[in-house]
C-alpha atoms as a PDB file:
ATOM      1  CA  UNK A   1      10.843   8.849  -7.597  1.00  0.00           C
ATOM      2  CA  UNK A   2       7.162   8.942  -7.620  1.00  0.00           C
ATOM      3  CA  UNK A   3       6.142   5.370  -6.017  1.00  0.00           C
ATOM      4  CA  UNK A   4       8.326   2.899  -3.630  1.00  0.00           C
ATOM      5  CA  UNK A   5       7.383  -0.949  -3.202  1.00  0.00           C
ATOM      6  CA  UNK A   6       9.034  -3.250   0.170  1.00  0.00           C
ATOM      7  CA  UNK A   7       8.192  -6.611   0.762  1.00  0.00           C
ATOM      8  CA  UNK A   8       9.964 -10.241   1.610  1.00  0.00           C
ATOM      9  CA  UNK A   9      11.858 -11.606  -0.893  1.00  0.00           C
ATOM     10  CA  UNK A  10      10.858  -8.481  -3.608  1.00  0.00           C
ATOM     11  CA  UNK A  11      13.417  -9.403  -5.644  1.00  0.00           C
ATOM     12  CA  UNK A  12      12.357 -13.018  -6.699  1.00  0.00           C
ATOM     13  CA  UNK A  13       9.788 -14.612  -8.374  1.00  0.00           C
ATOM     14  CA  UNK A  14       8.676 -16.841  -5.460  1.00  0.00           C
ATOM     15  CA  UNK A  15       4.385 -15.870  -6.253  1.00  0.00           C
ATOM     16  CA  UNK A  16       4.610 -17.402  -9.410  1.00  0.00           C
ATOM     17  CA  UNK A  17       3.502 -20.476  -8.817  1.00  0.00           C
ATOM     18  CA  UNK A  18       4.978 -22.741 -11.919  1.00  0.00           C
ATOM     19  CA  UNK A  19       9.048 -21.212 -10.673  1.00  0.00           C
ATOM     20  CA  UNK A  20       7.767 -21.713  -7.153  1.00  0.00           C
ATOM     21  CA  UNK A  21       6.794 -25.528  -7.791  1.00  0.00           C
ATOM     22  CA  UNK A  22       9.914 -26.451  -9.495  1.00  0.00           C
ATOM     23  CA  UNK A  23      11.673 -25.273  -6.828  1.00  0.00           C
ATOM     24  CA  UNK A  24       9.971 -27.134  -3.669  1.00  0.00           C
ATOM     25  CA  UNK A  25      10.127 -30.257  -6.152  1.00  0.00           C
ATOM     26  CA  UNK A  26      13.704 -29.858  -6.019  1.00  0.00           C
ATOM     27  CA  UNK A  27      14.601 -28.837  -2.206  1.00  0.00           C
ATOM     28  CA  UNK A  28      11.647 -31.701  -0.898  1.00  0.00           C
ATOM     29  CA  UNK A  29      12.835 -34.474  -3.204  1.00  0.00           C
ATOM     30  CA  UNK A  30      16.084 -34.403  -2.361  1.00  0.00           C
ATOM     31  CA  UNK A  31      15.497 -34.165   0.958  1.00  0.00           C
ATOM     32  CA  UNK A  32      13.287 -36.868   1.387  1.00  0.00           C
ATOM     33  CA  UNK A  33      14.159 -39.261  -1.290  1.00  0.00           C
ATOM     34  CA  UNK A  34      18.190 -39.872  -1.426  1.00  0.00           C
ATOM     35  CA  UNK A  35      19.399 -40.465  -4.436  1.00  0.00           C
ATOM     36  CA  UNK A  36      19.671 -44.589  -5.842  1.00  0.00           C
ATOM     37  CA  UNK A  37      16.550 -45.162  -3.852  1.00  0.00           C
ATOM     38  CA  UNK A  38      13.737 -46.686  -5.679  1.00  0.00           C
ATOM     39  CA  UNK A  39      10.544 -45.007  -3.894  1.00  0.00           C
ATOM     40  CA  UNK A  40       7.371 -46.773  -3.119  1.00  0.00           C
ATOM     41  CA  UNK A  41       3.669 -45.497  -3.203  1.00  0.00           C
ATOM     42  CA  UNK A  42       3.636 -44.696   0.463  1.00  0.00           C
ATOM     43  CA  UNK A  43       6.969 -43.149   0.049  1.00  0.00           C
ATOM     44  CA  UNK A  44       5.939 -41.051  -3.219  1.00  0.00           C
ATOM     45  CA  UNK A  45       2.931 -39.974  -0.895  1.00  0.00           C
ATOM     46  CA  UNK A  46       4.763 -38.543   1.555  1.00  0.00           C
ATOM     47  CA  UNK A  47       7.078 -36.801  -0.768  1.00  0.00           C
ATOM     48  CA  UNK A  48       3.724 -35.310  -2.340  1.00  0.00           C
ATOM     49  CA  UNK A  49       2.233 -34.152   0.868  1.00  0.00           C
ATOM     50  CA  UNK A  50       5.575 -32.536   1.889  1.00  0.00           C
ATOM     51  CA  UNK A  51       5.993 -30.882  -1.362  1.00  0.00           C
ATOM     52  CA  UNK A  52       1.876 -29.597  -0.898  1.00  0.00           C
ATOM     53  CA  UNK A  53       2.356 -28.350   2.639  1.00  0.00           C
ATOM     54  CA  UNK A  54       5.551 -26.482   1.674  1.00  0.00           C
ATOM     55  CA  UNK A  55       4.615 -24.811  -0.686  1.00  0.00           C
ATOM     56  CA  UNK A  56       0.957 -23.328   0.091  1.00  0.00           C
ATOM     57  CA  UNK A  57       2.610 -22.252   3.645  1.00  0.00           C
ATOM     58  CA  UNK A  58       5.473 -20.820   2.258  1.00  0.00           C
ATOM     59  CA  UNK A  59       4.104 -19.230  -0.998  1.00  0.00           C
ATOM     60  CA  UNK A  60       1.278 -18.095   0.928  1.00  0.00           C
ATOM     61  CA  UNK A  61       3.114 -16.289   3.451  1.00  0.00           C
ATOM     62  CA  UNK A  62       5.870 -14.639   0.539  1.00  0.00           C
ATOM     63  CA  UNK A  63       2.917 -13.742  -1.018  1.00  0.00           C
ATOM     64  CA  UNK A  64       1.251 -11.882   2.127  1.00  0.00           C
ATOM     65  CA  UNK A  65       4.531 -10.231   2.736  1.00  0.00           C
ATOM     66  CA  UNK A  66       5.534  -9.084  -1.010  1.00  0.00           C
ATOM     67  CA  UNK A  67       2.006  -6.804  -0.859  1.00  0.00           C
ATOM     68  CA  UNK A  68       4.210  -4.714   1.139  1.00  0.00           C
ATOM     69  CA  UNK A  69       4.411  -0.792   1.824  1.00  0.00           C
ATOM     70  CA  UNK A  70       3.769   1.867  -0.774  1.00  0.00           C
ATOM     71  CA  UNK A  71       4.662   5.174  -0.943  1.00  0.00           C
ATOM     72  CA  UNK A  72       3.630   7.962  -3.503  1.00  0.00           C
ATOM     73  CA  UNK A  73       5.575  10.721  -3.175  1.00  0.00           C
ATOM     74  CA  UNK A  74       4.015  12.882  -6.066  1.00  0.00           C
ATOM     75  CA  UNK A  75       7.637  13.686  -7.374  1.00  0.00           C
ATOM     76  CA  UNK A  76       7.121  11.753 -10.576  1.00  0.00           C
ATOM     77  CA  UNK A  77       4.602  14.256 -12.021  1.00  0.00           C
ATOM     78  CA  UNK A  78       4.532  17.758 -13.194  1.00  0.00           C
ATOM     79  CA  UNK A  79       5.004  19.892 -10.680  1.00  0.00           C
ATOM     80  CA  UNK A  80       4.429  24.019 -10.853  1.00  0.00           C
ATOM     81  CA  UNK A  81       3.507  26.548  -8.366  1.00  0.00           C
ATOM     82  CA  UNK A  82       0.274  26.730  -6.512  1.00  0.00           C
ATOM     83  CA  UNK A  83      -2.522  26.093  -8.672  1.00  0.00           C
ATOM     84  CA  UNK A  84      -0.273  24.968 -11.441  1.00  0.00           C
ATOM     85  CA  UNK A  85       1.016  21.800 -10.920  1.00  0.00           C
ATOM     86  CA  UNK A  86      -0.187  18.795 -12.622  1.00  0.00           C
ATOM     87  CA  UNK A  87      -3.931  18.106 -11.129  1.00  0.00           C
ATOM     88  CA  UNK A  88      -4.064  14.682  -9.096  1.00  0.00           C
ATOM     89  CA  UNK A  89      -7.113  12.567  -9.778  1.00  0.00           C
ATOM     90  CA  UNK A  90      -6.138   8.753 -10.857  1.00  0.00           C
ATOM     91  CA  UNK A  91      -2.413   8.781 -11.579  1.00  0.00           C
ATOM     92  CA  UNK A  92      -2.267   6.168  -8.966  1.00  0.00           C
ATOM     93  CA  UNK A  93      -5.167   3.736 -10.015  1.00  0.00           C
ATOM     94  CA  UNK A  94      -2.839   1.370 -11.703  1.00  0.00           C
ATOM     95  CA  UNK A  95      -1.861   0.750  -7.826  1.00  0.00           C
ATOM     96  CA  UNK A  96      -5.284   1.035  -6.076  1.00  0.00           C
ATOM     97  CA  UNK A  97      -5.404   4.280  -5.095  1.00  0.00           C
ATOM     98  CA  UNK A  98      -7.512   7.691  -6.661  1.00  0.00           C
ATOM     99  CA  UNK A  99      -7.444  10.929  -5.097  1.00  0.00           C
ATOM    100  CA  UNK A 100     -10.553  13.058  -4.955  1.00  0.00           C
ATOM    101  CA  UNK A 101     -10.514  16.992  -3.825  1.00  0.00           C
ATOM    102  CA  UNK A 102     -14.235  18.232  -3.101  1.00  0.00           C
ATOM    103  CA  UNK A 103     -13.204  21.526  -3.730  1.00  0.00           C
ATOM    104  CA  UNK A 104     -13.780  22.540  -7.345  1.00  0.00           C
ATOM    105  CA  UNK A 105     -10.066  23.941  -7.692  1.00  0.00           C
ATOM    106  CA  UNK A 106      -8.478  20.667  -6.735  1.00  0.00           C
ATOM    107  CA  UNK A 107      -5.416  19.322  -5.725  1.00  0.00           C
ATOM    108  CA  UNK A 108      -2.243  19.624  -7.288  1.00  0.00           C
ATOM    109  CA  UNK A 109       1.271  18.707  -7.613  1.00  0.00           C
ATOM    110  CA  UNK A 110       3.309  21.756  -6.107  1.00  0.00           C
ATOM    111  CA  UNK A 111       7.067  22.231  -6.008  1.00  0.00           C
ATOM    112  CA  UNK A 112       7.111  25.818  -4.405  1.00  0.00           C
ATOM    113  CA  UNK A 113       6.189  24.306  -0.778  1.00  0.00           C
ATOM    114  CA  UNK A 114       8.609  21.407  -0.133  1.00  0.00           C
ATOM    115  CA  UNK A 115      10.865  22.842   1.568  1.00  0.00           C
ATOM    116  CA  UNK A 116       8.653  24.374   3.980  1.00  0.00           C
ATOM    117  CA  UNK A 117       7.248  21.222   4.921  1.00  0.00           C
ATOM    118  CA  UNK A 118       9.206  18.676   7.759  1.00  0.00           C
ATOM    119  CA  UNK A 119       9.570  15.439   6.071  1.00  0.00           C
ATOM    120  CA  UNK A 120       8.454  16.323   2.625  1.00  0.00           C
ATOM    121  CA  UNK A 121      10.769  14.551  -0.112  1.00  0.00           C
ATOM    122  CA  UNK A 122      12.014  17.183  -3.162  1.00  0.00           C
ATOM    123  CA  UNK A 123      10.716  18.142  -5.307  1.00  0.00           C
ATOM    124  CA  UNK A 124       7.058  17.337  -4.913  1.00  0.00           C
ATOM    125  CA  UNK A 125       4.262  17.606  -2.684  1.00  0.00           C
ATOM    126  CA  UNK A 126       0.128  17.355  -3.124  1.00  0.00           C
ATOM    127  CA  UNK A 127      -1.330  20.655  -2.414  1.00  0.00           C
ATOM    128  CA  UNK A 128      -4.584  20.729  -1.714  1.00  0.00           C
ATOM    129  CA  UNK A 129      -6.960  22.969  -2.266  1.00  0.00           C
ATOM    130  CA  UNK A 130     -10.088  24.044   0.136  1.00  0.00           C
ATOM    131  CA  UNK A 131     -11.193  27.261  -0.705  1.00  0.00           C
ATOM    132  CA  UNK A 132      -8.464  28.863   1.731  1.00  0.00           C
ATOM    133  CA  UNK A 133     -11.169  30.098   4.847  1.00  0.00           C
ATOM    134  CA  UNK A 134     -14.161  30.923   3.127  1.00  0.00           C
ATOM    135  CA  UNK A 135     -16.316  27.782   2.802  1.00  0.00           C
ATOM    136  CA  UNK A 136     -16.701  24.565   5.103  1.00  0.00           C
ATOM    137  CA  UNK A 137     -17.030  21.329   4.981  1.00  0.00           C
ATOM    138  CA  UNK A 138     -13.970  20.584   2.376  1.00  0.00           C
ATOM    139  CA  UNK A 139     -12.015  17.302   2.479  1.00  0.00           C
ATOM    140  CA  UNK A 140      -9.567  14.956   0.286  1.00  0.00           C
ATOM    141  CA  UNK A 141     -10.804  11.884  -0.387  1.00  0.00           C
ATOM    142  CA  UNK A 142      -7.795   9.031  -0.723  1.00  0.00           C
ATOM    143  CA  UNK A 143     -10.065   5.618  -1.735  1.00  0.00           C
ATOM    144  CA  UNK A 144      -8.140   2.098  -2.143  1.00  0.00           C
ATOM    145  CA  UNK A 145      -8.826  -0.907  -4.472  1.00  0.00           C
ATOM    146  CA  UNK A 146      -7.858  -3.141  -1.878  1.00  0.00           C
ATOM    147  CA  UNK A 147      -8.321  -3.366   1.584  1.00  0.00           C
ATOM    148  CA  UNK A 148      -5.137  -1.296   3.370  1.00  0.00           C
ATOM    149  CA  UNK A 149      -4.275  -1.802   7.027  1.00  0.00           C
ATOM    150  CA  UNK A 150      -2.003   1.289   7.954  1.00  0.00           C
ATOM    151  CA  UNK A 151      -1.841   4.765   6.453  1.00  0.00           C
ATOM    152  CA  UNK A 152       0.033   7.372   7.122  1.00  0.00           C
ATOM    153  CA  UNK A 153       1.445  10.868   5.690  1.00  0.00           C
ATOM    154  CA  UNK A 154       3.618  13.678   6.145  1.00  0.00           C
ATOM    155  CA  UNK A 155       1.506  17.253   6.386  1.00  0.00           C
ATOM    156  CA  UNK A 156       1.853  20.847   5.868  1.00  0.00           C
ATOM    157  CA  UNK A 157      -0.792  23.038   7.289  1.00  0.00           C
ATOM    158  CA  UNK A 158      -1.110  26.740   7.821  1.00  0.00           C
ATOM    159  CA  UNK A 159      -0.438  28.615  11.049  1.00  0.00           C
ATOM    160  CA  UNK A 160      -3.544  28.594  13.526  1.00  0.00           C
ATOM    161  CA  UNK A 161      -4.515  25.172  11.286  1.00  0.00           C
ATOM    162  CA  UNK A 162      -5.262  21.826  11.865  1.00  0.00           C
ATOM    163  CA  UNK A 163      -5.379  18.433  10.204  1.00  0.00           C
ATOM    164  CA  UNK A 164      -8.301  15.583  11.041  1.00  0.00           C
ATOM    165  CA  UNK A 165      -7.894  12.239   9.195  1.00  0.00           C
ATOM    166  CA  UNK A 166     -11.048   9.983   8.998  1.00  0.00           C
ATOM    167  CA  UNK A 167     -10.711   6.535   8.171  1.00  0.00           C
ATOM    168  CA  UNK A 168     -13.877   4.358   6.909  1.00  0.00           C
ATOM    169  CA  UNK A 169     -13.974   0.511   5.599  1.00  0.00           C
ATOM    170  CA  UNK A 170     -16.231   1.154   3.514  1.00  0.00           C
ATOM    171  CA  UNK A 171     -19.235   3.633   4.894  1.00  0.00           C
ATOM    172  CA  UNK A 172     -18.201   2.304   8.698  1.00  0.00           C
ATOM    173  CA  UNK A 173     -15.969   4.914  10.470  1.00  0.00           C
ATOM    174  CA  UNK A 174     -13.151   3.922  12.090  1.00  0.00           C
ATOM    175  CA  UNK A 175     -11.492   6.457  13.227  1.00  0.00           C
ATOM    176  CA  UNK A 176     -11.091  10.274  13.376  1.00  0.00           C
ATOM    177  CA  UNK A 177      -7.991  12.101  14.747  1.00  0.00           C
ATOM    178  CA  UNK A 178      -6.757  15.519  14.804  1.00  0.00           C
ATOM    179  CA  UNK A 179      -3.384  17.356  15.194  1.00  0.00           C
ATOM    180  CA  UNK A 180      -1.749  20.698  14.876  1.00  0.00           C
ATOM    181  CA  UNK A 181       1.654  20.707  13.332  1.00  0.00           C
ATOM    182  CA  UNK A 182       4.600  20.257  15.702  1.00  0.00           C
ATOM    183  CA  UNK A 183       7.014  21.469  13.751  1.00  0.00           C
ATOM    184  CA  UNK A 184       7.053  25.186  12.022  1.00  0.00           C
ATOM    185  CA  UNK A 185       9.304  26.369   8.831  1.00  0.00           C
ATOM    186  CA  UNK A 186       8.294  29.729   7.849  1.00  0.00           C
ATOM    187  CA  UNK A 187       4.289  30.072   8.001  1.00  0.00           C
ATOM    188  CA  UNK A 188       4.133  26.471   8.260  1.00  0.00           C
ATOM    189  CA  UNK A 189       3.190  23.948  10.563  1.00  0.00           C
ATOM    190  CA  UNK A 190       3.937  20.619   9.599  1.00  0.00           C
ATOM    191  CA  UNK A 191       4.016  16.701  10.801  1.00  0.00           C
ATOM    192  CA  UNK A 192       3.334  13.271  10.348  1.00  0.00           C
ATOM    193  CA  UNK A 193      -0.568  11.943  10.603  1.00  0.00           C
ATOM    194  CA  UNK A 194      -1.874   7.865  10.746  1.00  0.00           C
ATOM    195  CA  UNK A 195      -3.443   5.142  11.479  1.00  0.00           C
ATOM    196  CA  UNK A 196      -3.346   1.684  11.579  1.00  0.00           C
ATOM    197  CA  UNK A 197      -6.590  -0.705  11.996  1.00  0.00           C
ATOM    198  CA  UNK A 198      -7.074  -4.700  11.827  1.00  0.00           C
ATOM    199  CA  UNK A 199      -9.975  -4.170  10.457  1.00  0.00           C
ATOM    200  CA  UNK A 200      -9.179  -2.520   7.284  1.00  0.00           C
ATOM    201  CA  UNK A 201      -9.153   0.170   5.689  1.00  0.00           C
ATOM    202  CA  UNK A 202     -10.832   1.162   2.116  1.00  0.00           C
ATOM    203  CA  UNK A 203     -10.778   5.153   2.059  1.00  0.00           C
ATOM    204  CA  UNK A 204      -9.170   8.122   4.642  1.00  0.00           C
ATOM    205  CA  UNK A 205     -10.148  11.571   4.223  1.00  0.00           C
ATOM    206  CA  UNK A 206      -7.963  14.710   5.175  1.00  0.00           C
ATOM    207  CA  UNK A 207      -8.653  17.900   5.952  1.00  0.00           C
ATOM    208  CA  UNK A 208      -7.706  21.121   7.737  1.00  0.00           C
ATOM    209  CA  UNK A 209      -9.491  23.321   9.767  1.00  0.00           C
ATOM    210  CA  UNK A 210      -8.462  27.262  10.537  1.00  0.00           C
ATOM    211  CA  UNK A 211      -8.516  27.620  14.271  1.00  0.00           C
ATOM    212  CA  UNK A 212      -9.876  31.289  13.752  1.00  0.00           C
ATOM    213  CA  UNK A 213     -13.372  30.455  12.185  1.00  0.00           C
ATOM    214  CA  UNK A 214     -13.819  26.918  11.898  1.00  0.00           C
ATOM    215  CA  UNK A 215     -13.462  27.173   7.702  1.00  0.00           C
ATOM    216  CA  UNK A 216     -12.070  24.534   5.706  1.00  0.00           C
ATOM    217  CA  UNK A 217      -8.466  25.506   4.718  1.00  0.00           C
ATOM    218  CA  UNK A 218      -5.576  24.936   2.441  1.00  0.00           C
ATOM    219  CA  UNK A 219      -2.911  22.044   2.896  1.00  0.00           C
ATOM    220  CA  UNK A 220      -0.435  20.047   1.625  1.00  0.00           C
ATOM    221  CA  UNK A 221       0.667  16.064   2.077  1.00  0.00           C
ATOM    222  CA  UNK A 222       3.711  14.110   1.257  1.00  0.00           C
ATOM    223  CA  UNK A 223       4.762  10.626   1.261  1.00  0.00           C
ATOM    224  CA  UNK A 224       1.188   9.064   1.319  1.00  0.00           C
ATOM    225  CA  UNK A 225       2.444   5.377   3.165  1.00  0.00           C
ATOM    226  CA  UNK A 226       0.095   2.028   3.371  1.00  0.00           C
ATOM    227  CA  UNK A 227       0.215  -1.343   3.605  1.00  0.00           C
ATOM    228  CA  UNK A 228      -1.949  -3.019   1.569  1.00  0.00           C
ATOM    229  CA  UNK A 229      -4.103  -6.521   2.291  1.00  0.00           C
ATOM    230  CA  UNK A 230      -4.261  -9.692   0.146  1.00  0.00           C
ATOM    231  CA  UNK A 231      -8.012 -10.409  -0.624  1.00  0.00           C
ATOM    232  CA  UNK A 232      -9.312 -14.268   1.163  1.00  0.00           C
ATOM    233  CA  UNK A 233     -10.385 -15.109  -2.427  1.00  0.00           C
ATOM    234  CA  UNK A 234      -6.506 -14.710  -3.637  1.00  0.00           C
ATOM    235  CA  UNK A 235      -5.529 -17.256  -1.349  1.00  0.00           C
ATOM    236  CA  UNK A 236      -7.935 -19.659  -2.072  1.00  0.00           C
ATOM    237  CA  UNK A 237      -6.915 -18.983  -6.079  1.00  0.00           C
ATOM    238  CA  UNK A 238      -3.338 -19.638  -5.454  1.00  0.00           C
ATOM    239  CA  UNK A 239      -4.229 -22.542  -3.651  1.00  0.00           C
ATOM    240  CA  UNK A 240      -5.971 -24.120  -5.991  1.00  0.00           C
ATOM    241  CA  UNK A 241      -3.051 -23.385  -8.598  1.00  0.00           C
ATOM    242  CA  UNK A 242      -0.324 -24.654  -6.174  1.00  0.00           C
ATOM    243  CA  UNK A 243      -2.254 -27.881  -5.747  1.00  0.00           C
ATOM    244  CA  UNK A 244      -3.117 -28.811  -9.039  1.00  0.00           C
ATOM    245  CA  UNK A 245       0.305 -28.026  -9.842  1.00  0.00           C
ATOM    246  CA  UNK A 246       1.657 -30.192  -7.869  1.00  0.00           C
ATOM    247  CA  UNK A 247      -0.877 -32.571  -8.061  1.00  0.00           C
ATOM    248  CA  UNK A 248       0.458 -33.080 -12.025  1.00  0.00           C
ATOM    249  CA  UNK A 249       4.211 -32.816 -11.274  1.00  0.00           C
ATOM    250  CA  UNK A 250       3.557 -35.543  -8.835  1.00  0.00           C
ATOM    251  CA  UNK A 251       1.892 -37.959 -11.793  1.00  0.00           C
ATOM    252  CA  UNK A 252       5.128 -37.133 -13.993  1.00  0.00           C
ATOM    253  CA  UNK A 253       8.128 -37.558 -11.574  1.00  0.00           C
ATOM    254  CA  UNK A 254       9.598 -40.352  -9.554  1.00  0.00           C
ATOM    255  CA  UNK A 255      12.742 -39.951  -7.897  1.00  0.00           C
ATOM    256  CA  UNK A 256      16.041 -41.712  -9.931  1.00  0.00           C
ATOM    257  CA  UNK A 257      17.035 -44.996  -8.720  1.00  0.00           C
END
């Protein structure tokens, strides 16, 4: 499937704010102003303030909740064995998000290690290269347009491997956890890794660690989850478009007498 979107009201066209309008206009009006009722100034006011408050609170809020939850499960590229699957840079950017592997080799879409993975949706997953035990210091680098506040994705490690994930807004660090796989299919350990922060999130890096020596090693991720954060200056934009909206539907209607 490749990408999955959720949010309130998904399926209409509630944030644009010209279908929005008309509709408050209609829902308000007849509301306030019956029908064979002649309205005066004071009462056109009030319809116009009714109309504003409506729909800035209630576009805003579809708004905030339409960003909703992404997913990228990788399954919509080319996937191939171990170093052969389709190489994952900035598939994603048209939704925010690049991928960066500091290790030359890179990380790729794989479709020989799903099934070995808990969690992991057919028939793709990222695998990531890190030099497999004989260097250090190797991470992926996941980096978002927009501010995210949760993140979270399923894993596949090796045995006697772990998995840290760093989160930063911008060059702050927020947090750093690491876990070993709970669950184990074949050589693999595997689980689910997050985090969630009010103060938001604009990169995460992963990595795994081999127990043994302390070397960066392989891994693999699936079903990359987060929630992504409308920007202050959006809201002030669609604002200013709801309110000069209605501002000019309120010079051009009157309610029928």
């Amino acid at each position: 499937m490749g990408v999955q979107s959720s949010g309130f009201l998904s399926g209409h066209d509630y944030c644009d704010p010209v279908t929005f309008v008309s509709h408050v206009f209609r829902v308000v009006t007849r509301t306030i102003c019956p029908k064979r009722r002649v309205m005066s100034t004071s009462h056109r006011l009030i319809v116009f303030a009714a109309q504003l408050l409506v729909a800035v609170v209630f576009l805003t809020a579809t708004c905030v909740a339409q960003a909703g939850t992404t997913t990228i499960d990788f399954d919509d590229l080319a996937g191939g064995p171990v170093y052969q699957g389709e190489l994952v840079t900035d598939q994603y950017v048209g939704l925010g998000v690049t991928f960066f592997d500091t290790y030359y080799e890179g990380a790729h879409a794989n479709n020989t290690l799903t099934s070995s993975i808990s969690g992991a949706s057919a028939p793709n997953v990222l695998w990531v290269a890190q030099g497999g035990g004989v260097v250090t210091g190797q991470y992926l680098e996941i980096t978002f347009t927009n501010v995210i506040d949760s993140f979270s994705t399923t894993f596949g490690t090796s045995l006697d491997s772990s998995i840290t994930l760093v989160a930063y807004n911008g060059n702050t660090l927020l947090n750093s956890q690491t876990l070993v796989g709970p669950t184990q299919i074949g050589d693999t350990l595997s689980g689910e890794i997050g985090y969630a922060s009010s103060l938001g999130m604009t990169s995460v890096q992963l990595y795994s660690t081999w127990l043994v020596s302390g070397d960066s090693f392989n891994f693999s991720i699936d079903n990359v989850t987060y929630h992504s954060v409308p920007e202050p200056s959006s809201f002030a934009l669609l604002g200013i478009g709801v309110i000069s909206l209605l501002a000019y539907a309120w010079r051009r209607r009157q309610c029928s007498a």
